[in-house]
N, C-alpha and C. Protein backbone atom coordinates (compact mmCIF):
# COMPACT_ATOMS: atom_id res chain seq x y z
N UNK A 1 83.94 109.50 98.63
CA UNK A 1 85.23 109.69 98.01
C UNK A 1 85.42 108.61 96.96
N UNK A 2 86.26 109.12 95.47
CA UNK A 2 86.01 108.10 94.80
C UNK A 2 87.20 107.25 94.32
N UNK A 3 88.74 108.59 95.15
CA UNK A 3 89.91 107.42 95.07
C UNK A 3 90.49 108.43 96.31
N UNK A 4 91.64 107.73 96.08
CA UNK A 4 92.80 108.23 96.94
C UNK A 4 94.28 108.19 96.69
N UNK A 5 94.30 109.23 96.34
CA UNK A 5 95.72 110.16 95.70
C UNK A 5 96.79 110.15 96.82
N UNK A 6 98.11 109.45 96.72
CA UNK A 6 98.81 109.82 97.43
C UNK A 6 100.43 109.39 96.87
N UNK A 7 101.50 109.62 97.45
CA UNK A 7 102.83 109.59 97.01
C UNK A 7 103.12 107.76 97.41
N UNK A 8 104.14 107.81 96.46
CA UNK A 8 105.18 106.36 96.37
C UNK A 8 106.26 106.44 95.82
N UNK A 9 107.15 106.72 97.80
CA UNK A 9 108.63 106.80 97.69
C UNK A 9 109.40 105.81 97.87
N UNK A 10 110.27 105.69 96.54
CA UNK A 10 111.19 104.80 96.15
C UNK A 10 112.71 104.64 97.05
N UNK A 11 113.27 104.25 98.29
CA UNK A 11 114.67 104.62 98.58
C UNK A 11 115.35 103.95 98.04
N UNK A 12 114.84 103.13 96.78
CA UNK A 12 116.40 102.63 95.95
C UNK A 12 116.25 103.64 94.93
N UNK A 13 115.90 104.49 94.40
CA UNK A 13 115.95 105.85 93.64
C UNK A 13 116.60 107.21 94.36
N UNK A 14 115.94 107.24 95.55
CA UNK A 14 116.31 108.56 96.24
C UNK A 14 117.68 108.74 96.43
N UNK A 15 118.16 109.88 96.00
CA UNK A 15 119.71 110.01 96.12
C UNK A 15 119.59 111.35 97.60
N UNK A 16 118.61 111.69 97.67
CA UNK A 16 119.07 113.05 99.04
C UNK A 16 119.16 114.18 98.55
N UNK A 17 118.74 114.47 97.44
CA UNK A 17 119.21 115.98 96.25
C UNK A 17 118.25 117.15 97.04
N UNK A 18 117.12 116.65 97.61
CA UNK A 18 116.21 117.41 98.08
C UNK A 18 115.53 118.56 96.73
N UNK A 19 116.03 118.14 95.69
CA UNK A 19 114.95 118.56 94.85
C UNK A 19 113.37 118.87 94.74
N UNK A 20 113.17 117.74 95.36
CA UNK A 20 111.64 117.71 95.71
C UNK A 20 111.08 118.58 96.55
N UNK A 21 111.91 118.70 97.76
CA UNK A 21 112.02 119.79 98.77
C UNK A 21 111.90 121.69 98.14
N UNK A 22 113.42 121.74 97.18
CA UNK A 22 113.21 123.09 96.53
C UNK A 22 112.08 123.37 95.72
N UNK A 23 111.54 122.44 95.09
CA UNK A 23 110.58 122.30 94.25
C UNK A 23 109.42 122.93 94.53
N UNK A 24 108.97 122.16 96.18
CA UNK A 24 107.56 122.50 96.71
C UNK A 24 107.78 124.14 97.02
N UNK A 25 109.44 124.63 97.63
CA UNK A 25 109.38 125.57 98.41
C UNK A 25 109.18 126.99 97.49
N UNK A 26 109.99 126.52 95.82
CA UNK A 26 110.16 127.60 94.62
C UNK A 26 108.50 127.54 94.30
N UNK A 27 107.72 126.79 94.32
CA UNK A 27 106.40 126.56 94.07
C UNK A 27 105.38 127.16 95.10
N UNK A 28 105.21 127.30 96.09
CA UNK A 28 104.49 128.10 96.91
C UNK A 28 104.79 128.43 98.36
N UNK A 29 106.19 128.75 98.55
CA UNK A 29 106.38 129.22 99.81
C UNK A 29 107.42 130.60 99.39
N UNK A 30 107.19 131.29 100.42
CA UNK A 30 107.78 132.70 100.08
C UNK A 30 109.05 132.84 101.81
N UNK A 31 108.80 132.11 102.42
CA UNK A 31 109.35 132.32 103.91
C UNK A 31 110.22 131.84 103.81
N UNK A 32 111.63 131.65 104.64
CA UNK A 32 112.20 130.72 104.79
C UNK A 32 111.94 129.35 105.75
N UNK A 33 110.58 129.34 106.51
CA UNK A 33 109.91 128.29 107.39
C UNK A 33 108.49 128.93 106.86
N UNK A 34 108.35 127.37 107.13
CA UNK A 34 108.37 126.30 107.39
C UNK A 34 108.30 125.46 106.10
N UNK A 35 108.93 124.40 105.98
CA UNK A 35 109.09 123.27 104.75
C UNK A 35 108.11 122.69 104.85
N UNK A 36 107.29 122.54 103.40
CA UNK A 36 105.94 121.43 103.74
C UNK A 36 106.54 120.47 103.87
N UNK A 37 107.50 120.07 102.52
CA UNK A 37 108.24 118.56 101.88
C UNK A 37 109.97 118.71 102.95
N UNK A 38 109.89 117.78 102.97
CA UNK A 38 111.11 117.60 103.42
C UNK A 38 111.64 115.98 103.44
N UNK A 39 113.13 116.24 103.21
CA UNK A 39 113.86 115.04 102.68
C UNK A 39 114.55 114.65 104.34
N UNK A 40 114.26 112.98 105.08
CA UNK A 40 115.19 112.77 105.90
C UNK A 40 115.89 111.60 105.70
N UNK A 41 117.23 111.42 106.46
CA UNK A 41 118.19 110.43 106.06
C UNK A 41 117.54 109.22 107.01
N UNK A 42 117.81 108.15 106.96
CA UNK A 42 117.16 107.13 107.77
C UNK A 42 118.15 106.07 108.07
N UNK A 43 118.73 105.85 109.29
CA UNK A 43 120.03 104.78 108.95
C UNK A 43 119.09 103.44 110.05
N UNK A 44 119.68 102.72 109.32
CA UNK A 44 118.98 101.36 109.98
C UNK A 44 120.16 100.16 110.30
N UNK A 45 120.29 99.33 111.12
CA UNK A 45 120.93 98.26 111.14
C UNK A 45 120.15 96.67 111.44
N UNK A 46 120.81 96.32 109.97
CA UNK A 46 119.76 94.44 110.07
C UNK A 46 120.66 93.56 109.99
N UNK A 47 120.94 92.50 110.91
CA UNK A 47 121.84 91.36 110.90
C UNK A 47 123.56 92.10 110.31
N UNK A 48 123.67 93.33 111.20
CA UNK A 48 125.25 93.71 111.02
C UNK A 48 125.56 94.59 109.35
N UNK A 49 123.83 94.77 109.11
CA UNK A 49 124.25 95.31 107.84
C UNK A 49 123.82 96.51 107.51
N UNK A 50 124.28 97.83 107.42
CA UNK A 50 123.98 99.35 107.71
C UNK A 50 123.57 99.49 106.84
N UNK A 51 122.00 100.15 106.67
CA UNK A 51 121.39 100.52 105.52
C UNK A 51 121.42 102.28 106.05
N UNK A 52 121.60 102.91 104.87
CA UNK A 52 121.25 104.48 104.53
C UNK A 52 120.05 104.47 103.40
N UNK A 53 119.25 104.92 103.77
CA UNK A 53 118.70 105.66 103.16
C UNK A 53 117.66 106.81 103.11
N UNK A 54 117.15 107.47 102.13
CA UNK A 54 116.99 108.91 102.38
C UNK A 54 114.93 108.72 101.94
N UNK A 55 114.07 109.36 102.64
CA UNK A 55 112.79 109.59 102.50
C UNK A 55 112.30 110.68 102.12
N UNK A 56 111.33 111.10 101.66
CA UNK A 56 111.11 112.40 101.37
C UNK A 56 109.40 112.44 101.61
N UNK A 57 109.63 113.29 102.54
CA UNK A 57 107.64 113.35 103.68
C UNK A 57 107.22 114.32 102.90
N UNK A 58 105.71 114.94 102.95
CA UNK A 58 104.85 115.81 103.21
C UNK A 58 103.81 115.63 103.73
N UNK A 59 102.78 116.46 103.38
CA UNK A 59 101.53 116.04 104.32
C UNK A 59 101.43 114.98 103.48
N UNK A 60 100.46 113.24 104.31
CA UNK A 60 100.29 112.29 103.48
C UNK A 60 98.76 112.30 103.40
N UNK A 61 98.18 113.46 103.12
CA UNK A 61 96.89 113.49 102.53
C UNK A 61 96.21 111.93 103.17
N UNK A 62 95.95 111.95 104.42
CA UNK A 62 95.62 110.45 105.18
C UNK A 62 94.10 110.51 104.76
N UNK A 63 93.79 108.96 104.92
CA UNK A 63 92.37 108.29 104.51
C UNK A 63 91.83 108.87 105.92
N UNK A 64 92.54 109.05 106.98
CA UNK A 64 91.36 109.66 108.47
C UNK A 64 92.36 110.42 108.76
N UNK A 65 92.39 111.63 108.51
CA UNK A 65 93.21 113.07 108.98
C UNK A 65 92.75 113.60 109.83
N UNK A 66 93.56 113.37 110.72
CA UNK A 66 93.36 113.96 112.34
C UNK A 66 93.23 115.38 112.10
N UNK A 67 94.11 115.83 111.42
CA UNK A 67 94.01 117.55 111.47
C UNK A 67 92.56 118.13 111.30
N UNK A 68 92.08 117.69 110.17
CA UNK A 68 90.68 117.75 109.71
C UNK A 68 89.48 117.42 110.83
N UNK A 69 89.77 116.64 111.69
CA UNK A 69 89.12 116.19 112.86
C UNK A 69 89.11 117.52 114.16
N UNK A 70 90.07 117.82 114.32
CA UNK A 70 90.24 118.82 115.37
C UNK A 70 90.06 120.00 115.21
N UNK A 71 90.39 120.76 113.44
CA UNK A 71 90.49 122.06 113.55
C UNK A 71 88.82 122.53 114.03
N UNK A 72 88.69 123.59 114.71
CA UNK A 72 87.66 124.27 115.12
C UNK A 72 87.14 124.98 114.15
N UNK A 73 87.18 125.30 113.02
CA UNK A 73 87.30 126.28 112.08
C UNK A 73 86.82 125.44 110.94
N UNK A 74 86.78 124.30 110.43
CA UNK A 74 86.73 124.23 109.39
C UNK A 74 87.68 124.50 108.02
N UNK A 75 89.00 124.27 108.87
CA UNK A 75 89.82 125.04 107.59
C UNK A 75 90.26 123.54 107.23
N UNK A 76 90.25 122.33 106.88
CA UNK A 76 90.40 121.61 106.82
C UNK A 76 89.15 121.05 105.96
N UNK A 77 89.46 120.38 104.76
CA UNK A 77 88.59 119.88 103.73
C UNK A 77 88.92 118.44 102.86
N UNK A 78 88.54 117.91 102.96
CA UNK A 78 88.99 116.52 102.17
C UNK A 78 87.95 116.15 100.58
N UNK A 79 89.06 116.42 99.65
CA UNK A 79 88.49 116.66 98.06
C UNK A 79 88.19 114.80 97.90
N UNK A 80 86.93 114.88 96.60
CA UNK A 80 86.86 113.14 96.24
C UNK A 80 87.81 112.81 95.96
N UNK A 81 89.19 113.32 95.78
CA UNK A 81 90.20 112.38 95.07
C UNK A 81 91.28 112.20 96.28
N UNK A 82 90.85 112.45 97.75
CA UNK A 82 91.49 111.81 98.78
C UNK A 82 92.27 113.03 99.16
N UNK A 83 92.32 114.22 98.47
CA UNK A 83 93.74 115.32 99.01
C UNK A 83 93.09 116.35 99.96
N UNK A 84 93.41 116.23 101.45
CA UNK A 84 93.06 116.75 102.58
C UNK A 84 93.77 118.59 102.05
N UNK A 85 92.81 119.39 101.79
CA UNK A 85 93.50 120.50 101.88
C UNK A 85 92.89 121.58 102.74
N UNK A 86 93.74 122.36 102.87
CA UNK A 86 94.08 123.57 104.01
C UNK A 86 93.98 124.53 102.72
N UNK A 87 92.69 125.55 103.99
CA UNK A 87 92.06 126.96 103.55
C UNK A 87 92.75 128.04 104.61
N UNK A 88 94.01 128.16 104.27
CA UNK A 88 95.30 129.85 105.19
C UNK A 88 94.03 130.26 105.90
N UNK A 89 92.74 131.08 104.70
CA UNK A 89 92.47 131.91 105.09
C UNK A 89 91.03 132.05 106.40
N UNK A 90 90.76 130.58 105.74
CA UNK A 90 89.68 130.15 107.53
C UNK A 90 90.84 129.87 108.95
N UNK A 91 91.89 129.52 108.54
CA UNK A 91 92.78 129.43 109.63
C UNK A 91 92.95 130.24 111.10
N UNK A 92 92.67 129.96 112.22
CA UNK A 92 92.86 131.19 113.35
C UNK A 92 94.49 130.73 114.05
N UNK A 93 95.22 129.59 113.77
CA UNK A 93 96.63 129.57 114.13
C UNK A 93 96.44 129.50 115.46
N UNK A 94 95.60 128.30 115.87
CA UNK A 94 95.39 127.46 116.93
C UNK A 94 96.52 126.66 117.27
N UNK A 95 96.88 126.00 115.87
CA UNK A 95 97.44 124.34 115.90
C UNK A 95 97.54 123.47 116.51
N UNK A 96 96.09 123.25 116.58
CA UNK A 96 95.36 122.27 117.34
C UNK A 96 95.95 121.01 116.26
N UNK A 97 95.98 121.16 115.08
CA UNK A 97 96.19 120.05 113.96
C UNK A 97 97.60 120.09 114.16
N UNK A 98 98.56 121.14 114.12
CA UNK A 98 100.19 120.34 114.33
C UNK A 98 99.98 119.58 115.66
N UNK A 99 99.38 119.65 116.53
CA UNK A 99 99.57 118.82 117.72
C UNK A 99 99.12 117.24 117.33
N UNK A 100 97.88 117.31 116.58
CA UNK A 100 97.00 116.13 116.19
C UNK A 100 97.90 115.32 115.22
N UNK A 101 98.49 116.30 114.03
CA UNK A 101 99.38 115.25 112.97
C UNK A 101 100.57 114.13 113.72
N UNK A 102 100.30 112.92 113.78
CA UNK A 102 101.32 111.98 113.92
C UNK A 102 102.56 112.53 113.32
N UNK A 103 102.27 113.14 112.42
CA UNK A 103 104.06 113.28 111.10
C UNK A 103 104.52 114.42 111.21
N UNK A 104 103.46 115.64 112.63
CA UNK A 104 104.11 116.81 111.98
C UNK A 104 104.49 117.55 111.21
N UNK A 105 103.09 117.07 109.93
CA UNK A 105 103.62 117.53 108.91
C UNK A 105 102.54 119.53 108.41
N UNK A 106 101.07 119.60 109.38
CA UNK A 106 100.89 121.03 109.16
C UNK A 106 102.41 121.95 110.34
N UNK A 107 102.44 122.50 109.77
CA UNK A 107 103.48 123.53 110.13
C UNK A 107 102.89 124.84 110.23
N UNK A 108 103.34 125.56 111.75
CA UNK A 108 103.00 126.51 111.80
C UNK A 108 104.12 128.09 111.80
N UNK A 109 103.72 128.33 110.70
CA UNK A 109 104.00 129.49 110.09
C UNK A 109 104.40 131.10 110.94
N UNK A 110 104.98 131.21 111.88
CA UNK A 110 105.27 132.60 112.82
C UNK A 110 105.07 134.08 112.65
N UNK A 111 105.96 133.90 111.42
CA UNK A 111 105.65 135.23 110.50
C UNK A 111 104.34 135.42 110.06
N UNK A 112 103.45 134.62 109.72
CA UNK A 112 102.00 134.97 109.00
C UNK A 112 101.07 134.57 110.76
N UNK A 113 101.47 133.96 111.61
CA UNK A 113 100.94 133.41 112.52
C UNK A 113 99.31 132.29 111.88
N UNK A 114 99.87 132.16 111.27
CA UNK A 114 98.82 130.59 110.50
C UNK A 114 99.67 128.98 110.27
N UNK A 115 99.20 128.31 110.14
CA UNK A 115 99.10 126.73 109.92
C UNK A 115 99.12 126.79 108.31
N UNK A 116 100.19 126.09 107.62
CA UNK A 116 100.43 125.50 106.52
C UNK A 116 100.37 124.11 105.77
N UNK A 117 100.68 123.91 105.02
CA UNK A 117 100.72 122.52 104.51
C UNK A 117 100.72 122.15 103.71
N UNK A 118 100.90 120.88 102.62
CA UNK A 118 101.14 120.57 101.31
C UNK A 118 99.61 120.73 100.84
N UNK A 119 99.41 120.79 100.12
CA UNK A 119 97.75 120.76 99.68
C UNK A 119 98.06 119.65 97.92
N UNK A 120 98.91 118.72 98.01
CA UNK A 120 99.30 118.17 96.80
C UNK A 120 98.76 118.54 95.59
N UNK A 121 99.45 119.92 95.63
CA UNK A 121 99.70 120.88 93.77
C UNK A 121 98.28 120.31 93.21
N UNK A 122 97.32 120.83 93.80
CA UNK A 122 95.78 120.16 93.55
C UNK A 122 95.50 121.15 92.66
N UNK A 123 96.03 122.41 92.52
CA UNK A 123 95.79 123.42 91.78
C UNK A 123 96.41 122.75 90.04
N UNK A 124 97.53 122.31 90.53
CA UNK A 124 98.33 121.76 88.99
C UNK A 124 98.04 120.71 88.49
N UNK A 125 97.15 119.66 89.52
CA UNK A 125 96.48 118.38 89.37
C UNK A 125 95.18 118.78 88.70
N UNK A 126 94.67 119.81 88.84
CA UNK A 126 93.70 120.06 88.05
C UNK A 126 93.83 120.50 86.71
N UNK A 127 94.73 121.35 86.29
CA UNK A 127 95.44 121.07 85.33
C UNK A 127 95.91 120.38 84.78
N UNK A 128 96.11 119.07 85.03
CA UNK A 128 96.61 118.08 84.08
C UNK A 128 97.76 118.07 84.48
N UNK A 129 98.68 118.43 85.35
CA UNK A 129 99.86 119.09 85.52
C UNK A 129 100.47 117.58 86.84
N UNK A 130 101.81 117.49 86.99
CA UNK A 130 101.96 116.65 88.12
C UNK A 130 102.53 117.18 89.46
N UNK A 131 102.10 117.23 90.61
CA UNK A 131 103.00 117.83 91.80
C UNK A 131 104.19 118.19 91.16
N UNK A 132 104.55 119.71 92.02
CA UNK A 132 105.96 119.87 91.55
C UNK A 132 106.47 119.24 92.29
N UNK A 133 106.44 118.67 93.42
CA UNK A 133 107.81 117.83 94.21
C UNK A 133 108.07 116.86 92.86
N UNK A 134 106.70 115.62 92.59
CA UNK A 134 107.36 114.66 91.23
C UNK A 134 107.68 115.20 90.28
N UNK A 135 107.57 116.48 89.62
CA UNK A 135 107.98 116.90 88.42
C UNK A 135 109.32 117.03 88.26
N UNK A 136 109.80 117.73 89.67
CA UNK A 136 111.23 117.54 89.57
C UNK A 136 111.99 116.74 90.53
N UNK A 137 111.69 115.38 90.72
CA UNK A 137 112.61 114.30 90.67
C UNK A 137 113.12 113.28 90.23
N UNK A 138 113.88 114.23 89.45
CA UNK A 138 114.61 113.53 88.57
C UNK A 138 115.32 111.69 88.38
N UNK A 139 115.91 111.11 89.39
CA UNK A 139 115.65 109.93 89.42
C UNK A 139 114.44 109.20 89.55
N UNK A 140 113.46 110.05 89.77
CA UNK A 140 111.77 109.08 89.52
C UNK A 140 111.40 108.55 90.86
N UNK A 141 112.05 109.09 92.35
CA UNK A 141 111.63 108.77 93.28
C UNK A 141 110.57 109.07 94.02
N UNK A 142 110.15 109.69 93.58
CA UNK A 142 108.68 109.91 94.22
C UNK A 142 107.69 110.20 93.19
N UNK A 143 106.56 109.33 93.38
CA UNK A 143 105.40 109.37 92.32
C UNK A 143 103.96 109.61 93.31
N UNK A 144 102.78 110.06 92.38
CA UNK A 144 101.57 110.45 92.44
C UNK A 144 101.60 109.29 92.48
N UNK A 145 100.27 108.32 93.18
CA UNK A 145 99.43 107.18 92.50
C UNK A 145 98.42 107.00 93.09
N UNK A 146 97.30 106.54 93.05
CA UNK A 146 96.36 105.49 93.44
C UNK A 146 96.47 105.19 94.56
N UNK A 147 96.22 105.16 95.75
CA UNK A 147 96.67 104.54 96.77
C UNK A 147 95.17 103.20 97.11
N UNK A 148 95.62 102.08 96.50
CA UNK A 148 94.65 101.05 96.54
C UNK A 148 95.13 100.02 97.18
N UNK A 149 93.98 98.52 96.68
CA UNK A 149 94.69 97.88 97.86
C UNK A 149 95.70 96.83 97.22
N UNK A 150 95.59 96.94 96.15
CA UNK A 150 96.60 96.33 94.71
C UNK A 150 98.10 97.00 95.31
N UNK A 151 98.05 97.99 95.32
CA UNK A 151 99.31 98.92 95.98
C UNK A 151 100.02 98.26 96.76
N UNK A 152 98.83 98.07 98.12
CA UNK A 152 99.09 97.94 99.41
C UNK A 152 100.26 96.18 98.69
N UNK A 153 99.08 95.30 98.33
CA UNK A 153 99.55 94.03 98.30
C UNK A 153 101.08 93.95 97.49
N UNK A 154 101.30 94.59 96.60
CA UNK A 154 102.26 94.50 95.98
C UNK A 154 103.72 94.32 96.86
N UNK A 155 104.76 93.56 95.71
CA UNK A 155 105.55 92.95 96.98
C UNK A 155 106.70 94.03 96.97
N UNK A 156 107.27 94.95 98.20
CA UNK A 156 107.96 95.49 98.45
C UNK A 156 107.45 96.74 98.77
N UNK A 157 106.68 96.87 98.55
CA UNK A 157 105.80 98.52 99.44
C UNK A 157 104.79 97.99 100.65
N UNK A 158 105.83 98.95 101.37
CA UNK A 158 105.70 99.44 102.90
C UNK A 158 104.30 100.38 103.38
N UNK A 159 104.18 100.96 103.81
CA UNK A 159 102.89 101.42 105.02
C UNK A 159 103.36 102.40 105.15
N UNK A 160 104.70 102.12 106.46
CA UNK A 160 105.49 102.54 107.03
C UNK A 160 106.70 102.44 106.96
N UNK A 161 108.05 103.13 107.67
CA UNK A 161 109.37 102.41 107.55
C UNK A 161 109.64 103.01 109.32
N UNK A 162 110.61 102.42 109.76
CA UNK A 162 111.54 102.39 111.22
C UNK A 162 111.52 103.96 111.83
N UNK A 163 110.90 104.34 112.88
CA UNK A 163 111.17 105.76 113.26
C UNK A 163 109.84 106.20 112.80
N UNK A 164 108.86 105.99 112.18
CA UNK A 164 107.77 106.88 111.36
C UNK A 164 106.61 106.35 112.60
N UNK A 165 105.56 107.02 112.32
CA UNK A 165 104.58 106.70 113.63
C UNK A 165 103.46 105.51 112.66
N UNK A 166 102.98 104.83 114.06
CA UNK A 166 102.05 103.32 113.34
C UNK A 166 101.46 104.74 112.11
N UNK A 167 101.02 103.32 110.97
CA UNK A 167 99.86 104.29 110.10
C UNK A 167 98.56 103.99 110.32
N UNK A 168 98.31 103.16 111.71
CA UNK A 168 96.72 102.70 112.28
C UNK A 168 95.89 103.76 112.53
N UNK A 169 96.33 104.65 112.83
CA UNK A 169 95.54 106.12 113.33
C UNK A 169 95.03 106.78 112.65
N UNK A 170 95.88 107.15 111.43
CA UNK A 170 95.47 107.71 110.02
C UNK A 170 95.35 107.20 109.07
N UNK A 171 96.31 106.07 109.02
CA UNK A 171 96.15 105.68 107.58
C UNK A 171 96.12 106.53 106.38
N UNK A 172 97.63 106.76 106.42
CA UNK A 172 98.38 107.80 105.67
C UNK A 172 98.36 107.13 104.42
N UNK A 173 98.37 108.48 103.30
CA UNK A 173 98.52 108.12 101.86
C UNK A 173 99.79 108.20 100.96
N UNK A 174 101.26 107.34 101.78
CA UNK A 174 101.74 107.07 101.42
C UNK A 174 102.40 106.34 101.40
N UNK A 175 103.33 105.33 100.50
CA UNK A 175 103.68 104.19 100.32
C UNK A 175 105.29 104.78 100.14
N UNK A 176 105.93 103.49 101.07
CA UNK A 176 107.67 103.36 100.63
C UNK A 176 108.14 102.13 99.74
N UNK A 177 109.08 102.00 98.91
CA UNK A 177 109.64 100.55 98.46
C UNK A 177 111.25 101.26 99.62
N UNK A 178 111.48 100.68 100.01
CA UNK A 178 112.46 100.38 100.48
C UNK A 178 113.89 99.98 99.87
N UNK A 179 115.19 100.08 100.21
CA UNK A 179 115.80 99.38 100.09
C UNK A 179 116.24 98.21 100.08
N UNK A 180 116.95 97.30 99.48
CA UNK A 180 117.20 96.15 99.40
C UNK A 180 118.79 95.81 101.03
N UNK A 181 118.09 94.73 102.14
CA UNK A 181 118.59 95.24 103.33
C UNK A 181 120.33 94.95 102.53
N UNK A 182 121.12 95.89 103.79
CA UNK A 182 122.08 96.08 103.02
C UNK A 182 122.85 96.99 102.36
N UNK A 183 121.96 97.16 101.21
CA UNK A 183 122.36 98.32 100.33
C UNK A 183 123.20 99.32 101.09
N UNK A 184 124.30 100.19 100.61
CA UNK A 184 124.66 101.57 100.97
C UNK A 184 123.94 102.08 99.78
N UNK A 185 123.41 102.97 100.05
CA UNK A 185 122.36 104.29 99.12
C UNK A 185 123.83 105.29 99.02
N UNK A 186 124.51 105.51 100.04
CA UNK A 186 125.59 106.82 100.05
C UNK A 186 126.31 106.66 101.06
N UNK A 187 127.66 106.94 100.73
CA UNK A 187 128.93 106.51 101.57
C UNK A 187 129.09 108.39 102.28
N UNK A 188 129.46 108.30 103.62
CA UNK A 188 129.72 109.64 104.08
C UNK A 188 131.03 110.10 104.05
C-alpha cells in the first residue's frame, strides 16, 4: 500500500446540518436504510464545562479492517490508496463484518438482504472528483487527507474522541480536531 486515504473531522466547523449525510445518501443509496455517513451529537463534561459537539462517521477505511478479515467471501478488498471497499455483488449477507466493525459502520441492508458501506466515492476519486460527503460541506468540516504520521503528531488531532471504540484494533482512518474544552458548538 502506498498511502492512506482517510477523513479529518473538524468539531469546531461542524454545525449538525447533516449535509454530508444527504450527500452520501442523494449519491448512492436508493433505500431509506441504511445510512453509510452519519452525523452524531456528542455531549461531554470537563471541569463543570459542557461541551456539544457534533461528528460525522462512515466507514473509516481502517489500516487493519476487521471486516475484510472475516468476510468468507472475499467481498472485501483494500485499494493502494488505503480505501477498504465492498463488492454488493460477492456479498452472501452473512454480516459476519457488521458484527466484526468496532463502529458499526457496514450496515446491513433488509430489503436487498446484503451488507453495505461507504466505499469513499473511489469511483469520483478516480476522477479527480472529491467525496460527496466533502463536496458538500459547506463549513469545510470534513476533509479527504493523507492519513500520516505528520497528521497523527500535529497538535490538536485526535485518534479518537469519548464514546468511540479504542482505535488499537483497527486503526481507523480517521482523524478529529476537537473542540476547544468549553466551547458551546449549539445552544438547545
Amino acid at each position: 500500500m502506498s498511502k492512506q486515504l482517510g477523513f479529518l473531522h473538524s468539531s469546531e466547523k461542524c454545525v449538525g446540518c447533516r449535509g454530508c449525510e444527504m450527500a452520501c445518501k442523494n449519491e448512492y443509496q436508493t433505500d431509506a436504510a441504511p445510512r453509510w455517513r452519519q452525523v452524531f451529537q456528542l455531549h461531554e463534561e470537563r471541569y463543570s464545562l459542557p461541551t456539544r459537539m457534533f461528528f460525522s462517521i462512515a466507514c473509516n477505511h481502517c489500516a487493519n479492517p476487521q471486516c475484510l478479515k472475516v468476510c468468507p467471501v472475499g467481498a472485501y478488498t483494500k485499494r493502494d490508496d488505503g480505501i477498504v471497499v465492498h463488492n454488493r455483488d460477492r456479498c452472501i449477507g452473512c454480516r459476519l463484518c457488521t458484527m466484526a466493525c468496532p463502529y458499526d459502520r457496514p450496515q446491513f441492508n433488509h430489503a436487498k438482504g446484503k451488507v453495505e458501506k461507504c466505499n469513499l466515492c473511489y469511483q469520483r476519486l478516480d476522477q479527480g472528483e472529491k467525496p460527496a460527503c466533502v463536496a458538500a460541506c459547506i463549513p469545510g468540516a470534513l476533509e479527504l487527507v493523507e492519513i500520516t504520521a505528520e497528521l497523527d503528531q500535529k497538535l490538536g488531532v485526535l485518534k479518537t474522541l469519548p464514546g468511540l471504540p479504542t482505535p488499537a484494533l483497527t486503526n481507523p482512518s480517521i482523524r478529529f480536531i476537537g473542540p476547544k474544552q468549553g466551547k458551546q458548538i449549539r445552544r438547545d
